[in-house]
Protein backbone atom coordinates (compact mmCIF):
# COMPACT_ATOMS: atom_id res chain seq x y z
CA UNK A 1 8.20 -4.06 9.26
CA UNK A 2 5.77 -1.35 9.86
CA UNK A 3 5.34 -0.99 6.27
CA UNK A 4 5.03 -4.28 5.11
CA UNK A 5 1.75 -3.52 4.88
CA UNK A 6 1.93 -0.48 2.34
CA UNK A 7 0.21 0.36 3.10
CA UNK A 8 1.00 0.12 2.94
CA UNK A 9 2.05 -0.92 1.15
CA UNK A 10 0.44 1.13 3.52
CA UNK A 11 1.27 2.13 2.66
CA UNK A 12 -0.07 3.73 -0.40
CA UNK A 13 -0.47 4.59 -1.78
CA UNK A 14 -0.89 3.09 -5.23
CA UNK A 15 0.51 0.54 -10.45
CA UNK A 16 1.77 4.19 -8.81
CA UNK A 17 5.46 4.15 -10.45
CA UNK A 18 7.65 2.05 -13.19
CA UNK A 19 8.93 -1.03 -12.64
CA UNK A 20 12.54 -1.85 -11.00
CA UNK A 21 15.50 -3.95 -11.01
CA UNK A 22 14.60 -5.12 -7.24
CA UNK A 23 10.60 -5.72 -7.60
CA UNK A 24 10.08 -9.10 -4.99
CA UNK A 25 8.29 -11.94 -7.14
CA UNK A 26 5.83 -12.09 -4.45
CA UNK A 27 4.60 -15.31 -6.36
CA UNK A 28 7.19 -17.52 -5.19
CA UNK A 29 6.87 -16.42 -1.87
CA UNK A 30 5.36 -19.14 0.74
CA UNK A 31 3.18 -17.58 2.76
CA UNK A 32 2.12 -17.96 6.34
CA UNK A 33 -1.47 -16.89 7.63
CA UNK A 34 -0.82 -14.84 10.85
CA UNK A 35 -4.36 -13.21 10.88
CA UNK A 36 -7.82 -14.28 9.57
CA UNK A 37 -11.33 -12.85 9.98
CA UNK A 38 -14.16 -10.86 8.89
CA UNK A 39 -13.68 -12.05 5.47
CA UNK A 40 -9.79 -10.41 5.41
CA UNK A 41 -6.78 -12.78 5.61
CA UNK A 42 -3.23 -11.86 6.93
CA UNK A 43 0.08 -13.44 5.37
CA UNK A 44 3.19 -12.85 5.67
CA UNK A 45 6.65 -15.00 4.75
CA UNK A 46 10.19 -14.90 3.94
CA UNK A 47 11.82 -13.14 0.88
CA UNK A 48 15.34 -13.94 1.06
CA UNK A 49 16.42 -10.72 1.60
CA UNK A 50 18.57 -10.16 4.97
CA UNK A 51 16.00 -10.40 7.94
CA UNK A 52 13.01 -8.68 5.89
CA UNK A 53 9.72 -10.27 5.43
CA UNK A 54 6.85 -9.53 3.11
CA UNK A 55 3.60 -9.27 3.98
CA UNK A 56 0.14 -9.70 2.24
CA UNK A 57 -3.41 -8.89 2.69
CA UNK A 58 -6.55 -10.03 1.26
CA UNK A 59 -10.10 -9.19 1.35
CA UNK A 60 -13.44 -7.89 -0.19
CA UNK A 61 -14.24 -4.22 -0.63
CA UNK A 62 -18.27 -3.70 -0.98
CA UNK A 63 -17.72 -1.03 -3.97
CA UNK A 64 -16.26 -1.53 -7.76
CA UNK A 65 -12.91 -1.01 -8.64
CA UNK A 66 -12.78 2.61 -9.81
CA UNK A 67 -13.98 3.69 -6.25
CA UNK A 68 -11.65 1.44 -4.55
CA UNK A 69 -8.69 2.89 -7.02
CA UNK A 70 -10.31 6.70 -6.42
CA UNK A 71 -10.00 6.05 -2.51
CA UNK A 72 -7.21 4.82 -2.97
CA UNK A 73 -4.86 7.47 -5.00
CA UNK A 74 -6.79 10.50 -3.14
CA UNK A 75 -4.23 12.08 -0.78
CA UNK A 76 -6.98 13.49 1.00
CA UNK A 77 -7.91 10.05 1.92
CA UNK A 78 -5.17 8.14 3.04
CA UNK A 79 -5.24 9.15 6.79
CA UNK A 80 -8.63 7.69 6.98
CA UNK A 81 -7.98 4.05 6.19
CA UNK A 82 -3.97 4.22 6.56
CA UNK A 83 -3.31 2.65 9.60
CA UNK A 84 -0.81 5.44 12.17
CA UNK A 85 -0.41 8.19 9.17
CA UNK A 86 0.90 10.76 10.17
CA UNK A 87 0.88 12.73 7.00
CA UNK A 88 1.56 12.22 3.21
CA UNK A 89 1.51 14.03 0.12
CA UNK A 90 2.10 14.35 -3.80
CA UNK A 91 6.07 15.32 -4.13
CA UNK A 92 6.27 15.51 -7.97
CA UNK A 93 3.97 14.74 -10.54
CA UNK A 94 5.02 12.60 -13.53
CA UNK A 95 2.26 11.73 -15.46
CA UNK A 96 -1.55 11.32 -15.02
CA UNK A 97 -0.91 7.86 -13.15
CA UNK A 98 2.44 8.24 -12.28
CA UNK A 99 3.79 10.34 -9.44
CA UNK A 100 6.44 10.81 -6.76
CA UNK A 101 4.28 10.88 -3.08
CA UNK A 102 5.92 11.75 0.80
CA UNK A 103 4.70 9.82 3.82
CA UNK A 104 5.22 9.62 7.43
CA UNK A 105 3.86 6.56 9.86
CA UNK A 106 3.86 6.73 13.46
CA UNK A 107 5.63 4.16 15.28
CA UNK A 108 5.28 2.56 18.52
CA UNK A 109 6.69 3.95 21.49
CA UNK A 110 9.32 4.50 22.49
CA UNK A 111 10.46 4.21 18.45
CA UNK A 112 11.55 7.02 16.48
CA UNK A 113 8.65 7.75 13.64
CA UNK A 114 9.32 6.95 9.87
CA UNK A 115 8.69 8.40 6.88
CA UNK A 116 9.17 7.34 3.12
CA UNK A 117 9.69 8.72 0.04
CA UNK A 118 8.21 6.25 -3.68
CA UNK A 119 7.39 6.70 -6.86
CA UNK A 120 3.98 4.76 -7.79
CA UNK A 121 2.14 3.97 -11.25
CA UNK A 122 -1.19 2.72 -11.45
CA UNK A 123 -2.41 1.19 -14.64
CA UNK A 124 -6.07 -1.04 -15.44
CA UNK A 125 -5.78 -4.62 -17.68
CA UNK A 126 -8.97 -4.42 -20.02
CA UNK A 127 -8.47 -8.00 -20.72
CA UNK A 128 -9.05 -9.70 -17.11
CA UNK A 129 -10.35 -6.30 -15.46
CA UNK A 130 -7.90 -6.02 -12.91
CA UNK A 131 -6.22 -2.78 -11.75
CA UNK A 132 -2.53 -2.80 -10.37
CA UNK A 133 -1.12 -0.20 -7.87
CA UNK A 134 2.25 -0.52 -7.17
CA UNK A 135 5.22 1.76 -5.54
CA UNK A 136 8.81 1.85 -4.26
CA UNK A 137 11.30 4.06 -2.94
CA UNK A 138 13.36 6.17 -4.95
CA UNK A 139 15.23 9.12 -4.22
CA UNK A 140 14.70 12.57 -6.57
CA UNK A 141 15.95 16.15 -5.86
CA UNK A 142 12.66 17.34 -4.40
CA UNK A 143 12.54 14.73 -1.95
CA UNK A 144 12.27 17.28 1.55
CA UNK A 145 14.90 16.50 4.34
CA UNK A 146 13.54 14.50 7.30
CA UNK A 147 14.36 14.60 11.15
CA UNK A 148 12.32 11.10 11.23
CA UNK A 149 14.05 7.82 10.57
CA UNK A 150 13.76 7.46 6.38
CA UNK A 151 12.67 3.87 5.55
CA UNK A 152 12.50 2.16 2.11
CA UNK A 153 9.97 0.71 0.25
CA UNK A 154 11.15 -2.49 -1.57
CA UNK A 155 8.13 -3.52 -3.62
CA UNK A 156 4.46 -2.83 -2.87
CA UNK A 157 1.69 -3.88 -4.65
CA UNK A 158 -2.29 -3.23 -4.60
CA UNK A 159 -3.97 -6.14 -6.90
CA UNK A 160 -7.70 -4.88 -7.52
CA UNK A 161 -9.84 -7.25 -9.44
CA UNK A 162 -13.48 -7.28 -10.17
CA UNK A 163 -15.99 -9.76 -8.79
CA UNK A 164 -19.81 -10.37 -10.72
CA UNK A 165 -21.51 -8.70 -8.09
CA UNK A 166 -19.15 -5.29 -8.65
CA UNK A 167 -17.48 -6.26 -5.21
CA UNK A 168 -13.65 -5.74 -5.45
CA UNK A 169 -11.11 -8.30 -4.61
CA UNK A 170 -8.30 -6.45 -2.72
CA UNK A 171 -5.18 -8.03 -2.06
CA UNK A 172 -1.73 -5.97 -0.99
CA UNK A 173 1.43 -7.09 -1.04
CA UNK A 174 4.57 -5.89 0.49
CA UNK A 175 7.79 -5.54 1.31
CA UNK A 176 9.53 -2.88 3.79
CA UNK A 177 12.87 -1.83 5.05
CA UNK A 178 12.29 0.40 8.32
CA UNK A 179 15.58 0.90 8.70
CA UNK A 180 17.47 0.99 12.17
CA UNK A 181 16.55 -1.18 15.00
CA UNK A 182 12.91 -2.59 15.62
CA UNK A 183 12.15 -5.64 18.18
CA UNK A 184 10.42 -8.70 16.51
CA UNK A 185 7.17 -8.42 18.80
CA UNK A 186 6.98 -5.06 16.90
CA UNK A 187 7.39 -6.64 13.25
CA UNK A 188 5.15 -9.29 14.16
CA UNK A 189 2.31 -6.96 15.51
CA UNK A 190 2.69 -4.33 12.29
CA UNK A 191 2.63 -7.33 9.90
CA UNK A 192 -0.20 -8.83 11.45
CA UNK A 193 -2.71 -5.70 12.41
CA UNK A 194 -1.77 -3.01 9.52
CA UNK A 195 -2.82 -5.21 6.44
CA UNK A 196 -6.58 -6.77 8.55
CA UNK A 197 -6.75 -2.46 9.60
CA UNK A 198 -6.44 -1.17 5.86
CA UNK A 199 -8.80 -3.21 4.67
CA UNK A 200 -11.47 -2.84 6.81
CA UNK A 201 -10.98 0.75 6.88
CA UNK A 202 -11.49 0.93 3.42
CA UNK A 203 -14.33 -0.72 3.21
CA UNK A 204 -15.68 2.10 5.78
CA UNK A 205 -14.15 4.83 3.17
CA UNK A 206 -15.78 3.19 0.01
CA UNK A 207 -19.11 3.29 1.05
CA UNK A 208 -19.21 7.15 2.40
CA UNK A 209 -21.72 9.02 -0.37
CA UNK A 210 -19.34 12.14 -0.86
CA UNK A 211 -16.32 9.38 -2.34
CA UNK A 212 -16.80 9.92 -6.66
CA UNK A 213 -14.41 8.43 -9.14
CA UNK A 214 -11.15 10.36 -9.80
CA UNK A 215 -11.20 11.31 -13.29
CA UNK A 216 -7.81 10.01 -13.93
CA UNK A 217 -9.14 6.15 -13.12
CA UNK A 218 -11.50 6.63 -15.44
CA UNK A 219 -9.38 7.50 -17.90
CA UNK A 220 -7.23 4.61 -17.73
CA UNK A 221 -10.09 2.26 -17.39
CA UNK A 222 -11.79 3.37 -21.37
């Protein structure tokens, strides 16, 4: 629910991690559009797995792709264009685009809060200019003990590609298990308001002068 957005997918945040035996093919998904407006478009459809649904969003982001990937993988960030954060951090680092992050999400009233534990790996396609973010759950010894409800992260993805006029094309895809008991009104309001929030929060973030490209995007991107 609440995090079929990732954002977030989101959560992320964001390739972020190596791929897994349960990644969703989110391409042979068939998607329903819930929300639609200021140039950002809300999906969301059925995965086959129990009760959970995926959900996708899609937009523009007024800045080129290493911003939008900087913005993106800065913790510092997050709680600025992560819809309800209520906190996150780096757990463990594995490589320069590969770590282990921590993140809790508020939930609505009267619903106990989660939080989530992923590994993410981010990595840049030369070829067709396209930079994948993606992230699931997956439990390590450092992982901190929680008094919140601890949901999983089946398979998010952030799809960055470049446009001609260095606008990014954003689109997120994901798929959440809250765990416990949450009402469908509340599923159907996260998976329609969290994906159309993110992105229009980022395009706030992308544009303020003090964001810079994180040296490890530009790394990946030579």
């Amino acid at each position: 629910m609440l995090c079929n957005f990732i954002a977030i997918t989101v959560f992320l945040l964001f390739n972020l991690w190596s791929p897994h035996a349960s990644a969703i093919d989110f391409k042979a998904i068939k998607w329903e559009l819930v929300r639609s407006g200021s140039g950002i478009d809300v999906y969301r459809g059925e995965t086959g797995l129990s009760d959970l649904y995926a959900a996708k969003g899609l937009g523009i982001i007024p800045a080129p792709i290493v911003i939008v990937t900087s913005v993106l993988l800065d913790p510092t960030r997050r709680g600025q264009w992560f819809p309800d954060l209520l906190g996150s951090h780096i757990v463990k680092t594995v490589s320069a685009n590969e770590r282990f992050e921590y993140m809790a999400v508020r939930t609505p009233f009267p619903l106990a809060n989660r939080d989530f534990i992923y590994r993410g790996k981010f990595s840049y396609n030369k070829e067709v200019k396209t930079m994948e973010i993606r992230f699931a759950s997956e439990d390590i010894p450092e992982m901190p003990e929680t008094k919140l409800v601890r949901g999983k992260i089946i398979d998010s993805v952030f799809t960055l590609r470049e446009r001609a006029d260095g606008y990014t094309i954003i689109e997120h895809v994901a798929v959440m298990d809250p765990r416990g008991y949450i009402p469908n009104w509340i599923v159907n309001l996260v998976q329609a308001n969290v994906p159309f929030n993110m992105i229009w929060n980022l395009r706030l973030q992308v544009v303020r002068p003090d964001v810079v490209a994180r040296q490890e995007v530009l790394d990946e991107m030579k």
